[in-house]
C-alpha atoms as a PDB file:
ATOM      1  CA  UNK A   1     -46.492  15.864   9.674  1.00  0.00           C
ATOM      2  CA  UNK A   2     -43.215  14.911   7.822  1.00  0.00           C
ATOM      3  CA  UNK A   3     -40.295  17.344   6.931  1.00  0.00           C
ATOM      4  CA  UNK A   4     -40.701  15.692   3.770  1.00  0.00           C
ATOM      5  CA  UNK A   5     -44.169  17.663   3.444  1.00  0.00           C
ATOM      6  CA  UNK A   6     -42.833  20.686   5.086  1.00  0.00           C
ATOM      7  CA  UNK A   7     -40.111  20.818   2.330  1.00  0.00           C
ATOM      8  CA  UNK A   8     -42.932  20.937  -0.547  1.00  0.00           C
ATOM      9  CA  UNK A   9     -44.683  23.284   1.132  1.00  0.00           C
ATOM     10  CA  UNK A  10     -41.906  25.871   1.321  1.00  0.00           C
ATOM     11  CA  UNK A  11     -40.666  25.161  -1.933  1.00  0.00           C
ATOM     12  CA  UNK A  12     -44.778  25.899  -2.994  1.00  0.00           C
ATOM     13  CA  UNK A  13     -44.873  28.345  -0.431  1.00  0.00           C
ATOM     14  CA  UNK A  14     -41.798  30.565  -1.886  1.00  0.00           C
ATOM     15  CA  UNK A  15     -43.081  30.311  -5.573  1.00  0.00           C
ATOM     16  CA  UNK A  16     -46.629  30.373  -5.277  1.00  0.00           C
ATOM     17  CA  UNK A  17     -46.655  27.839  -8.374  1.00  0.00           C
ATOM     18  CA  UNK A  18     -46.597  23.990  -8.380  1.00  0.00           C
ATOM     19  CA  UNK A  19     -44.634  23.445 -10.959  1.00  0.00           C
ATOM     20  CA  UNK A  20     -41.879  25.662 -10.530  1.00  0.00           C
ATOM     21  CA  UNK A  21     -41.477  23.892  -7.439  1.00  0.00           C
ATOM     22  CA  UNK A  22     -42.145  21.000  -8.940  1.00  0.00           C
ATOM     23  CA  UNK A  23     -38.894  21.421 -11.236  1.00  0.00           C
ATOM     24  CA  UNK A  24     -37.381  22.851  -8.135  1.00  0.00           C
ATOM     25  CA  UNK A  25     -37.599  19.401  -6.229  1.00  0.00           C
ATOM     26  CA  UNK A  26     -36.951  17.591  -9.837  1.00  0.00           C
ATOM     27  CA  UNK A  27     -40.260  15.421  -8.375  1.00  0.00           C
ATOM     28  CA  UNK A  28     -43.875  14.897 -10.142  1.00  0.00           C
ATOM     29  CA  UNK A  29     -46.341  17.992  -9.434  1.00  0.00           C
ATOM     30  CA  UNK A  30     -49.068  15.784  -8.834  1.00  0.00           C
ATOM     31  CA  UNK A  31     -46.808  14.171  -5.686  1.00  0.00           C
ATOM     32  CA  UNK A  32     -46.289  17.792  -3.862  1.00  0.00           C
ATOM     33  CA  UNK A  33     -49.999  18.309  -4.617  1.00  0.00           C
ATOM     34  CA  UNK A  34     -50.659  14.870  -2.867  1.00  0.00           C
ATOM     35  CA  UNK A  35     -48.586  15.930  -0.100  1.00  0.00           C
ATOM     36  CA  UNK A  36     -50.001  19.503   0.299  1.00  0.00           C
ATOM     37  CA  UNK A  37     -53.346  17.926   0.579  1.00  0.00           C
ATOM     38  CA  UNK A  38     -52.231  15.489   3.236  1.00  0.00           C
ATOM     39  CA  UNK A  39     -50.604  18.575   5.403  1.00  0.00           C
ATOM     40  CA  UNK A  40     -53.788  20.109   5.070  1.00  0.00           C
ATOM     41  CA  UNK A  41     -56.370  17.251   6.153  1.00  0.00           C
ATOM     42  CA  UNK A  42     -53.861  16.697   9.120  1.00  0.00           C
ATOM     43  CA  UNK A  43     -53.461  20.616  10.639  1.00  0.00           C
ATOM     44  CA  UNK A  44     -57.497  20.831   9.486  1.00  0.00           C
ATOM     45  CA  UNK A  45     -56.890  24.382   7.459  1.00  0.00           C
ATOM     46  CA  UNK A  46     -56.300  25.678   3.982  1.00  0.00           C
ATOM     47  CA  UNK A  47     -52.607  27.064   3.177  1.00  0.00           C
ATOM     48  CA  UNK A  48     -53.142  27.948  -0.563  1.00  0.00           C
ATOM     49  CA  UNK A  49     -56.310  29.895  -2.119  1.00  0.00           C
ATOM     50  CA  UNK A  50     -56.554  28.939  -5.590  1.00  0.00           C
ATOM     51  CA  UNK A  51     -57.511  31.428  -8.374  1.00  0.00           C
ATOM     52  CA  UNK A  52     -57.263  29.997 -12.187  1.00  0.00           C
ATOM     53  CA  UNK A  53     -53.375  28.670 -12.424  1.00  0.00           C
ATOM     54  CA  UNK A  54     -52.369  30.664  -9.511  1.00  0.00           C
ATOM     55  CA  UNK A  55     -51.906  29.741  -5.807  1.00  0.00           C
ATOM     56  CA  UNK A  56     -51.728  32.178  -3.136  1.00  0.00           C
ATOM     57  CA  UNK A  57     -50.839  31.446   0.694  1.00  0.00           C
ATOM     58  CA  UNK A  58     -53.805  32.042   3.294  1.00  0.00           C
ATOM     59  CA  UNK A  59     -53.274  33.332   6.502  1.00  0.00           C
ATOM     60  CA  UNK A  60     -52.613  30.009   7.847  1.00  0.00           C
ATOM     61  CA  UNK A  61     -50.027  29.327   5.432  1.00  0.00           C
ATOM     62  CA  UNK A  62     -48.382  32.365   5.926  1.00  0.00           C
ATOM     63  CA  UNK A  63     -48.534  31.236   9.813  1.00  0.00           C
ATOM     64  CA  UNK A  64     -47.148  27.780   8.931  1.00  0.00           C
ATOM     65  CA  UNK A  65     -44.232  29.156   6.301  1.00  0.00           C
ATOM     66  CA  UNK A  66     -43.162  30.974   9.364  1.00  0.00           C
ATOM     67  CA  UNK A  67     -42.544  28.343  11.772  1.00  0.00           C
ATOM     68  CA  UNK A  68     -41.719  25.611   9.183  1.00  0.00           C
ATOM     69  CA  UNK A  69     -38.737  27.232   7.627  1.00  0.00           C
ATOM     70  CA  UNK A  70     -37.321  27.861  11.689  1.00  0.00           C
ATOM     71  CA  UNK A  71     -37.897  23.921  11.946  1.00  0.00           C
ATOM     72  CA  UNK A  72     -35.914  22.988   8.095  1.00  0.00           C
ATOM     73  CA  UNK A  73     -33.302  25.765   9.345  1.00  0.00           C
ATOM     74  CA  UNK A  74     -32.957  23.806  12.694  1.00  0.00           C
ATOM     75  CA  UNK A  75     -32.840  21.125  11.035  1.00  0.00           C
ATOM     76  CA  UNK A  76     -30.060  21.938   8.490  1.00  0.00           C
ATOM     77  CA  UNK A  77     -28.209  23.549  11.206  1.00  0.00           C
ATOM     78  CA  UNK A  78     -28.281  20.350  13.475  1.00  0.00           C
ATOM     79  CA  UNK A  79     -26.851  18.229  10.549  1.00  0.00           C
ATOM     80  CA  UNK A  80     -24.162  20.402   9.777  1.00  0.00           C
ATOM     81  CA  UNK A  81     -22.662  20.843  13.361  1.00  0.00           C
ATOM     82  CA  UNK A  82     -22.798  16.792  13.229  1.00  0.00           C
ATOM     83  CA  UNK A  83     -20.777  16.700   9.912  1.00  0.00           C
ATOM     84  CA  UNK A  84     -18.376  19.120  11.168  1.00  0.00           C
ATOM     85  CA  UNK A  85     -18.006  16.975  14.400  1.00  0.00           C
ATOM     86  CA  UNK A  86     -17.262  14.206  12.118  1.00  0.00           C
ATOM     87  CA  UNK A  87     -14.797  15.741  10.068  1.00  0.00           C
ATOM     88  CA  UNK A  88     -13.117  17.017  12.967  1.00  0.00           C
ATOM     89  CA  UNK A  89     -13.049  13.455  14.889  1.00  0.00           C
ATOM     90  CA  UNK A  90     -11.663  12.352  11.711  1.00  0.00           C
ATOM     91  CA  UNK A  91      -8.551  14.772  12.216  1.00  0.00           C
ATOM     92  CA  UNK A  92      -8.322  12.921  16.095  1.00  0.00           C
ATOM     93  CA  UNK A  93      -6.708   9.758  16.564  1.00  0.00           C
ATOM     94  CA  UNK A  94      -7.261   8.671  20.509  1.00  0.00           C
ATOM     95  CA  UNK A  95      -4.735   6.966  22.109  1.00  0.00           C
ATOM     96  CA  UNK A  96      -5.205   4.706  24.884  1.00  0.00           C
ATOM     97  CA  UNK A  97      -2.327   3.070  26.966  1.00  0.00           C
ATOM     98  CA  UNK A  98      -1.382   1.322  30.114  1.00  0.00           C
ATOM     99  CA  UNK A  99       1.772   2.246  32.617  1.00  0.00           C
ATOM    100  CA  UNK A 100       4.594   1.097  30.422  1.00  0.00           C
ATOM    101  CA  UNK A 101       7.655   2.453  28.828  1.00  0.00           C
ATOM    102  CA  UNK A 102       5.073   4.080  26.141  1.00  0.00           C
ATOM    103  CA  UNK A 103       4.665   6.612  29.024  1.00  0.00           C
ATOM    104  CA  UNK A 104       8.528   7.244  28.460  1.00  0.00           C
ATOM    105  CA  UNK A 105       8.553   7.850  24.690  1.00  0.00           C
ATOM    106  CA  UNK A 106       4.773   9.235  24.376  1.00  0.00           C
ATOM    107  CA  UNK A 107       5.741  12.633  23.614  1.00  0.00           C
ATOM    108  CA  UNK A 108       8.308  12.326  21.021  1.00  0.00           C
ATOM    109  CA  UNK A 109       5.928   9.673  19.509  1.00  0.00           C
ATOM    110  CA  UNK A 110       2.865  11.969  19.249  1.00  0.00           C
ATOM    111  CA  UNK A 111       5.373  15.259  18.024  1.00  0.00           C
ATOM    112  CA  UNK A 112       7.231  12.908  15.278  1.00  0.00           C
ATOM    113  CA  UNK A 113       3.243  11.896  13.775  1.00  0.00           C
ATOM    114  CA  UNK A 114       1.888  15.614  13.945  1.00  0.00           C
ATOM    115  CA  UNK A 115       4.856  17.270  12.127  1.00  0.00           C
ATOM    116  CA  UNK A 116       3.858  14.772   9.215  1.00  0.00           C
ATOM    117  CA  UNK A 117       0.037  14.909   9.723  1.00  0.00           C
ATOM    118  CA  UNK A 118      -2.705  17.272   9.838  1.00  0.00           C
ATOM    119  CA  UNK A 119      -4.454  14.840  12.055  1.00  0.00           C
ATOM    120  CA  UNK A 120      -3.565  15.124  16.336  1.00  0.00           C
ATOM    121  CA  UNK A 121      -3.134  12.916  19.388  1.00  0.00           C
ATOM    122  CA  UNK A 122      -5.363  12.512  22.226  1.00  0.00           C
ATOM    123  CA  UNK A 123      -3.619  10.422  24.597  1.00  0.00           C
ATOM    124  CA  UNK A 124      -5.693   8.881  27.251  1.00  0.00           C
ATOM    125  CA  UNK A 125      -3.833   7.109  30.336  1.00  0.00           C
ATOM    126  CA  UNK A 126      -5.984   3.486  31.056  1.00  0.00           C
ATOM    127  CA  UNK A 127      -6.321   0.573  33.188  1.00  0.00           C
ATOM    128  CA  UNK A 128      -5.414  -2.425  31.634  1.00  0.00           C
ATOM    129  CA  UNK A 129      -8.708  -4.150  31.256  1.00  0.00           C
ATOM    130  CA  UNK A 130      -9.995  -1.359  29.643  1.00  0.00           C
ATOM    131  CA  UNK A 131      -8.100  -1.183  26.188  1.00  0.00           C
ATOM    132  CA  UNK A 132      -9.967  -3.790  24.148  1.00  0.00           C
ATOM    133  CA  UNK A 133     -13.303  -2.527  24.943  1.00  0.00           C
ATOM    134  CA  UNK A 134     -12.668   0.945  24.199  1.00  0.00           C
ATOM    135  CA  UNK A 135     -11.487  -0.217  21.080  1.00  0.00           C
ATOM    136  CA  UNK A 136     -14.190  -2.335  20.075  1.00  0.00           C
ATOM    137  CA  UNK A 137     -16.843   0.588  20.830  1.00  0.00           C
ATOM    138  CA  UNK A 138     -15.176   3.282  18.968  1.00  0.00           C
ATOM    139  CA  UNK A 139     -14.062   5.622  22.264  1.00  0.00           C
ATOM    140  CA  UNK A 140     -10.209   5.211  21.237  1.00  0.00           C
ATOM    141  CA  UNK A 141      -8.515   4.707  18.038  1.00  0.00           C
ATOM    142  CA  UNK A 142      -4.835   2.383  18.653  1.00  0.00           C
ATOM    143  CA  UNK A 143      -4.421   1.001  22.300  1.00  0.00           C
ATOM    144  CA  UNK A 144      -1.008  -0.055  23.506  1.00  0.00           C
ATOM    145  CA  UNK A 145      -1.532  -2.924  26.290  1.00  0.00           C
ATOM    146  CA  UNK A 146      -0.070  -6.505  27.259  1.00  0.00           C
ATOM    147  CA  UNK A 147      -0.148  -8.941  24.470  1.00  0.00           C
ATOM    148  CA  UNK A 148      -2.178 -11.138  25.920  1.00  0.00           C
ATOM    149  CA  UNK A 149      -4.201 -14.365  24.579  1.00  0.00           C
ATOM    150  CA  UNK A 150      -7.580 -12.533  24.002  1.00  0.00           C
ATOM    151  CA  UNK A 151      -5.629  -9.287  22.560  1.00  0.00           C
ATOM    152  CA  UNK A 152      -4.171 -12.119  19.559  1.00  0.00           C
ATOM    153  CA  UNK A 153      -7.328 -14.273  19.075  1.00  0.00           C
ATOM    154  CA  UNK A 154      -9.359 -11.337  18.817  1.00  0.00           C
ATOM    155  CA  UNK A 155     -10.617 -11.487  15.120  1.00  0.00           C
ATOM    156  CA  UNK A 156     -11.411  -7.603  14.973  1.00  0.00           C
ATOM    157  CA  UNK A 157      -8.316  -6.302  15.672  1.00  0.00           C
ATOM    158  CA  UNK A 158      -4.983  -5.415  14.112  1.00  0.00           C
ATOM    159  CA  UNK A 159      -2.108  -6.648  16.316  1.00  0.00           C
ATOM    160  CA  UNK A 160       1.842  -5.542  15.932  1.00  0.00           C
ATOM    161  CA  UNK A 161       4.266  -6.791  19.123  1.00  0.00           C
ATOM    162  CA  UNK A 162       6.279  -3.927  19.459  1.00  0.00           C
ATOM    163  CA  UNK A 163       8.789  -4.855  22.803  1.00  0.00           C
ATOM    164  CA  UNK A 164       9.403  -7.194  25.814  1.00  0.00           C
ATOM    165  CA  UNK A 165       9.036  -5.164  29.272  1.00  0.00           C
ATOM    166  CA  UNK A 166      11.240  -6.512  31.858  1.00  0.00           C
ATOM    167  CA  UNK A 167      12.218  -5.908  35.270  1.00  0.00           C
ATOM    168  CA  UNK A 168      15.401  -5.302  37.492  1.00  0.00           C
ATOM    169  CA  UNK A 169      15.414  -5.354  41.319  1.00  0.00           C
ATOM    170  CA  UNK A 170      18.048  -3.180  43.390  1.00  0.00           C
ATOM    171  CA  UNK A 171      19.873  -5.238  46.941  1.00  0.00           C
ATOM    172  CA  UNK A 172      21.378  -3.842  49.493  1.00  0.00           C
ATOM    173  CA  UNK A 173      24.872  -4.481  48.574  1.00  0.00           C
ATOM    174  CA  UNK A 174      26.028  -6.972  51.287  1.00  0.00           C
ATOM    175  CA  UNK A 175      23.314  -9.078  50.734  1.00  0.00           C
ATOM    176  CA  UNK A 176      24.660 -12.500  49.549  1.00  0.00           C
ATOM    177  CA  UNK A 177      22.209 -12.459  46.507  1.00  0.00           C
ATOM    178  CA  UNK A 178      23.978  -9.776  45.295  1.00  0.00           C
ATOM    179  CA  UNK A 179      26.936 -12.863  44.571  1.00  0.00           C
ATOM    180  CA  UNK A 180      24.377 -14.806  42.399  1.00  0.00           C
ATOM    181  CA  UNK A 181      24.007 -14.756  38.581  1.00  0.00           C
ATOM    182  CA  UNK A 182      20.550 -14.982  37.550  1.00  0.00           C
ATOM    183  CA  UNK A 183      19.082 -15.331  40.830  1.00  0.00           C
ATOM    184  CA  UNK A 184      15.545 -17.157  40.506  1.00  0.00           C
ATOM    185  CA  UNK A 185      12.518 -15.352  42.162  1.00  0.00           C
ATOM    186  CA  UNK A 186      12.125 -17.730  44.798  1.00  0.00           C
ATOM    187  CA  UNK A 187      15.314 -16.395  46.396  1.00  0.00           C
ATOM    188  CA  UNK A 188      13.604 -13.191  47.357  1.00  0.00           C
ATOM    189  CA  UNK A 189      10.618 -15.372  48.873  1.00  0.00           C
ATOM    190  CA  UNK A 190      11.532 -14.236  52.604  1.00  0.00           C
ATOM    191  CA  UNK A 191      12.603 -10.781  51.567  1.00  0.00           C
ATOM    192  CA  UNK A 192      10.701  -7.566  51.758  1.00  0.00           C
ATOM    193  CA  UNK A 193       9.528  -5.995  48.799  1.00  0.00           C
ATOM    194  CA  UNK A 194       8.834  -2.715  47.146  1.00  0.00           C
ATOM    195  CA  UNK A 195       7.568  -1.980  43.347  1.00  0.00           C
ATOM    196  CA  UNK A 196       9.088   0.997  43.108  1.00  0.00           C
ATOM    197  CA  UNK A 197       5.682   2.737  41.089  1.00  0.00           C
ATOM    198  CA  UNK A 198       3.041   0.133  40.785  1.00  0.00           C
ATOM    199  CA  UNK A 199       3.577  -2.822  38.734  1.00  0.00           C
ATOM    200  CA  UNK A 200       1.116  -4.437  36.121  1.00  0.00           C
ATOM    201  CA  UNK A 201      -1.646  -6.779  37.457  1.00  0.00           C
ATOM    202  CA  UNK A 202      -0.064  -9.602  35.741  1.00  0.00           C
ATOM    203  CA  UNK A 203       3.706  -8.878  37.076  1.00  0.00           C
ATOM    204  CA  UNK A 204       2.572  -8.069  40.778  1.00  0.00           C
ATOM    205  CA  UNK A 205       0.295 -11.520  40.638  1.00  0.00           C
ATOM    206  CA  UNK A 206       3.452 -13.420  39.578  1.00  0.00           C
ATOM    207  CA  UNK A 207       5.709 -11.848  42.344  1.00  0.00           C
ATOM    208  CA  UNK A 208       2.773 -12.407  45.031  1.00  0.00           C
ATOM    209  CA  UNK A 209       2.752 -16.019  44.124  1.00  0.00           C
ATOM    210  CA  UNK A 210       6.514 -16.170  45.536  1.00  0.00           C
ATOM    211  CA  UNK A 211       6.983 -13.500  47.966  1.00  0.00           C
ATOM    212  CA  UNK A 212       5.911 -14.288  51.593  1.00  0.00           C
ATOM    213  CA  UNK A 213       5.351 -11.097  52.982  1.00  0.00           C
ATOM    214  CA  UNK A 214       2.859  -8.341  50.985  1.00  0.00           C
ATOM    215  CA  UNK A 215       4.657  -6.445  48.287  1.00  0.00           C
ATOM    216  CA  UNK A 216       4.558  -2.335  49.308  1.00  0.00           C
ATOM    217  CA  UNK A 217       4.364   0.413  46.665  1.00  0.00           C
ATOM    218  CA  UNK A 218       6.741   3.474  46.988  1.00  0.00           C
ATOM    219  CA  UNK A 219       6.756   6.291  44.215  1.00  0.00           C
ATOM    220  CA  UNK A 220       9.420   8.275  45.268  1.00  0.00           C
ATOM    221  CA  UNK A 221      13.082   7.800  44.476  1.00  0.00           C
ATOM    222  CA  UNK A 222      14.352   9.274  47.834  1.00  0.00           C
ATOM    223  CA  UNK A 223      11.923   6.831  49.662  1.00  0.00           C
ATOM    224  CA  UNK A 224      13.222   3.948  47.559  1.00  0.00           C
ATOM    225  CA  UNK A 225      16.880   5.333  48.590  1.00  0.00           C
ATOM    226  CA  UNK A 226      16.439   4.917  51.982  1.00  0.00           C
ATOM    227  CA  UNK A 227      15.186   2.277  52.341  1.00  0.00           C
ATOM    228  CA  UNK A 228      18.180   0.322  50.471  1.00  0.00           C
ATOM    229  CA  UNK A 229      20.722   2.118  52.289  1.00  0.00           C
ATOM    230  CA  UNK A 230      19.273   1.068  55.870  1.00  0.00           C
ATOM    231  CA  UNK A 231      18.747  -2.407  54.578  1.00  0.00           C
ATOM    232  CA  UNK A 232      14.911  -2.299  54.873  1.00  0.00           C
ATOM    233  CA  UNK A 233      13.862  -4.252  52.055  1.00  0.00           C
ATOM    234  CA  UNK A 234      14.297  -4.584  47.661  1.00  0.00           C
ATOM    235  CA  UNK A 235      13.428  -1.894  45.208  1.00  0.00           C
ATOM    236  CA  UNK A 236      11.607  -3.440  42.116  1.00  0.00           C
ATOM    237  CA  UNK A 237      10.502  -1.879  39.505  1.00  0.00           C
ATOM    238  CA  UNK A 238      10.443  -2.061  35.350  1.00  0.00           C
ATOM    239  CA  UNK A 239      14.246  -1.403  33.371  1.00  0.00           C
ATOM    240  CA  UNK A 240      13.113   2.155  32.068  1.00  0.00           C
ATOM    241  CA  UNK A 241      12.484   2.823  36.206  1.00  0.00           C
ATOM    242  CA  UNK A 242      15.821   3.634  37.784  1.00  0.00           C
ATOM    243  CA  UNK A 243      17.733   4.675  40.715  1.00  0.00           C
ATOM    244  CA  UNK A 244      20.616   6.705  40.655  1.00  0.00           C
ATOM    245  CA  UNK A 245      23.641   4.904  41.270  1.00  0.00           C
ATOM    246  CA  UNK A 246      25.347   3.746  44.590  1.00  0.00           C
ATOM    247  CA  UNK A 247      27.622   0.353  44.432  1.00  0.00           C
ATOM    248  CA  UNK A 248      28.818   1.129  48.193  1.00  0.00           C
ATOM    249  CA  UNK A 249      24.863   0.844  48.991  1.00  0.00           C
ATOM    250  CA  UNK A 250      23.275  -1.478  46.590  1.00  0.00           C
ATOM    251  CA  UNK A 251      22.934  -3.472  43.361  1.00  0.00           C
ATOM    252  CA  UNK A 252      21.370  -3.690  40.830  1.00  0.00           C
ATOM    253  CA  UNK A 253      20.215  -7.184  39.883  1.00  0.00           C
ATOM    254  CA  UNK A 254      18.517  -7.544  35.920  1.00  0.00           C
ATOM    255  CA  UNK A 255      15.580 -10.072  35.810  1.00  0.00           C
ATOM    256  CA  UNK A 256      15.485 -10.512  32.231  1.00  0.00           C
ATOM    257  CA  UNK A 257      15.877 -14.237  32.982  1.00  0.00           C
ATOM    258  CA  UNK A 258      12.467 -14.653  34.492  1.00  0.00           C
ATOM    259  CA  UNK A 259       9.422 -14.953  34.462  1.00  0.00           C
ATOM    260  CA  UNK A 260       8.527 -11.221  35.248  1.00  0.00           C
ATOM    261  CA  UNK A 261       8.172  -9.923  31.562  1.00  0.00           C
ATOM    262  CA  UNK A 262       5.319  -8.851  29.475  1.00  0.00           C
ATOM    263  CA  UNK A 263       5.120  -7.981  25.437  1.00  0.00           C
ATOM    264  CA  UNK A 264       3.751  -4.583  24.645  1.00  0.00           C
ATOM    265  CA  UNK A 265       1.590  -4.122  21.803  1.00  0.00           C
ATOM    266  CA  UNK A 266      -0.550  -1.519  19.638  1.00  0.00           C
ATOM    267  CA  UNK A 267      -3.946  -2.670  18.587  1.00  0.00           C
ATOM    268  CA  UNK A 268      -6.145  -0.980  16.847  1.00  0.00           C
ATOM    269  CA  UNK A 269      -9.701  -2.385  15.211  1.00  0.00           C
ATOM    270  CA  UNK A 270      -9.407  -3.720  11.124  1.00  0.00           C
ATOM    271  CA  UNK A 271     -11.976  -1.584  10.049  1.00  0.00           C
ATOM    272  CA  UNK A 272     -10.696   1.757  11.493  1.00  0.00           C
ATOM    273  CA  UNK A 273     -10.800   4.319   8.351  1.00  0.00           C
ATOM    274  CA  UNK A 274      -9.689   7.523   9.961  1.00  0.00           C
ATOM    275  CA  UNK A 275      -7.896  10.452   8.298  1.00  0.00           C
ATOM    276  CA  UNK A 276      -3.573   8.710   8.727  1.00  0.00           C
ATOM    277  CA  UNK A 277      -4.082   6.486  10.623  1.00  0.00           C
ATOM    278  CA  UNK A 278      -2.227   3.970   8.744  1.00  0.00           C
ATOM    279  CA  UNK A 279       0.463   7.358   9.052  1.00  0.00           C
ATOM    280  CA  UNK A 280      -0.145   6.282  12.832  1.00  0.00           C
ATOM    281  CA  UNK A 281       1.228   2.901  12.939  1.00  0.00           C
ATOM    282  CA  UNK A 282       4.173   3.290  10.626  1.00  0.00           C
ATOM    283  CA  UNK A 283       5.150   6.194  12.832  1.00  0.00           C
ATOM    284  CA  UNK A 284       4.542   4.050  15.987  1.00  0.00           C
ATOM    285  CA  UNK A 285       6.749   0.776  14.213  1.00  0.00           C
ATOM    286  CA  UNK A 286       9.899   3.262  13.457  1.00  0.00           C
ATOM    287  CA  UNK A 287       9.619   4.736  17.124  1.00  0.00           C
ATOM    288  CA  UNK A 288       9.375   1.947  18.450  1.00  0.00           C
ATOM    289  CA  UNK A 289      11.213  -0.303  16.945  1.00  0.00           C
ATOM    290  CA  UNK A 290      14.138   1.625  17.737  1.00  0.00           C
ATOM    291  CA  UNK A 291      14.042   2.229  21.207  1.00  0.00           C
ATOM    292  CA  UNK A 292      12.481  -1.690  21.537  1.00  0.00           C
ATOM    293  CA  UNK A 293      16.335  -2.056  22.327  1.00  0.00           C
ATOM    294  CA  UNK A 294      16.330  -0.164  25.386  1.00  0.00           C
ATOM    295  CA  UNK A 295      16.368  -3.477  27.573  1.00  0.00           C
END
């Protein structure tokens, strides 16, 4: 049974003539009559009683007019909730990023794009690793992640470098590092460490690689505080991260000049066709772009 057949048959059914249906369908009368027969060989009954030119349902047509227009009803139903879903997921443009200064300007990013669209944001917090592949099967829309090696050679997706993150690390103040311009990282080898809120895999691996002792994770300025002020170890964290200040305590050391830095970028696939989303990135380039200069 095919709801091809099913169609004829109500179409048949409803008229009680082949070739008003016929018409109906815009298809040849002898192909419904084809089909009819087929339905009928396959349930074993008789739907129509013939009499001259006229066709009449039987009691087993009348049966199967019943349940067949519940199933073409279903049926219609089912595709239209799936092409409303579509039209609405067209009006959503996911968003998935990692820990970065996007956090920071997330909410004036997504308000500036839906006072100019009809479209909204869905902003997802990720891990790192898991940008590209939500991109590449569908489950967000533009990703903002590390511009790494695989993000540029990546022949699916639409790359735009948007800023360098980079790092600053607060001393107690009588330390004599505090003396030194431009320190290099392996002057904090022996020193205790703190990422003041975790740092990217990347960063922390690159600090590890130098540092003797293991690098602690405190989230909490006052924490951070104290622990400068009683000489207890180094606060590090990313620029848009900071501590209120306290020259009699500590100092706050920039480490633009090394090798702790990433590029942020958004990425989004080449073929993505949603409702502004091109809206989307030239929203995301003037944000951005702007406050790029914030380091």
């Amino acid at each position: 049974m095919e709801i091809k057949q099913l169609k004829y048959f109500i179409e048949v059914a409803k008229r009680e003539h082949l070739s008003e249906a016929a018409l109906e369908l815009d298809i040849a009368q002898s192909a419904i009559s084809r089909q009819i027969t087929q339905l009928e060989e396959e349930l074993q009954v008789t739907l129509f009683k013939r009499e001259g030119r006229n066709i009449y349902l039987t009691d087993s047509g009348k049966q199967l007019f019943s349940e067949a227009t519940k199933i073409i009803e279903q049926l219609d139903e089912t595709k239209r909730l799936f092409h409303e879903q579509s039209r609405s997921n067209h009006y959503i443009i996911r968003i998935g990023y990692v820990e970065s200064y996007i956090s920071q300007v997330l909410t004036l990013l997504i308000q500036s794009f839906e006072n100019k669209s009809e479209s909204i944001i869905e902003p997802i917090l990720m891990e790192e690793g898991e940008i590209i592949s939500s991109l590449l099967t569908d489950q967000i829309d533009i990703g903002f992640t590390d511009l790494t090696n695989d993000v540029k050679q990546n022949q699916r997706l639409k790359t735009n470098p948007l800023f360098e993150e980079n790092y600053h690390i607060y001393a107690p103040k009588d330390d004599p590092i505090t003396m030194a311009t431009n320190p290099p990282l392996v002057q904090f080898s022996t020193k205790s460490i703190y990422e003041f809120y975790p740092l990217p895999n990347n960063i922390r691996q690159t600090l590890s690689n130098i540092v003797e002792k293991p690098i602690r994770t405190v989230t909490h300025p006052q924490l951070a505080q104290y622990l400068l002020n009683h000489e207890r170890g180094y606060i590090i964290t990313a620029t848009y991260h900071f501590l209120e200040r306290n020259p009699s305590k500590w100092v706050d050391i920039p480490l633009n000049h090394t090798e702790l830095k990433r590029t942020i970028c958004s990425v989004m696939r080449k073929d993505n066709r949603k409702n502004d989303i091109q809206l989307m990135q030239s929203t995301i380039e003037q944000l951005l772009s702007r406050s790029a200069t914030y380091h």
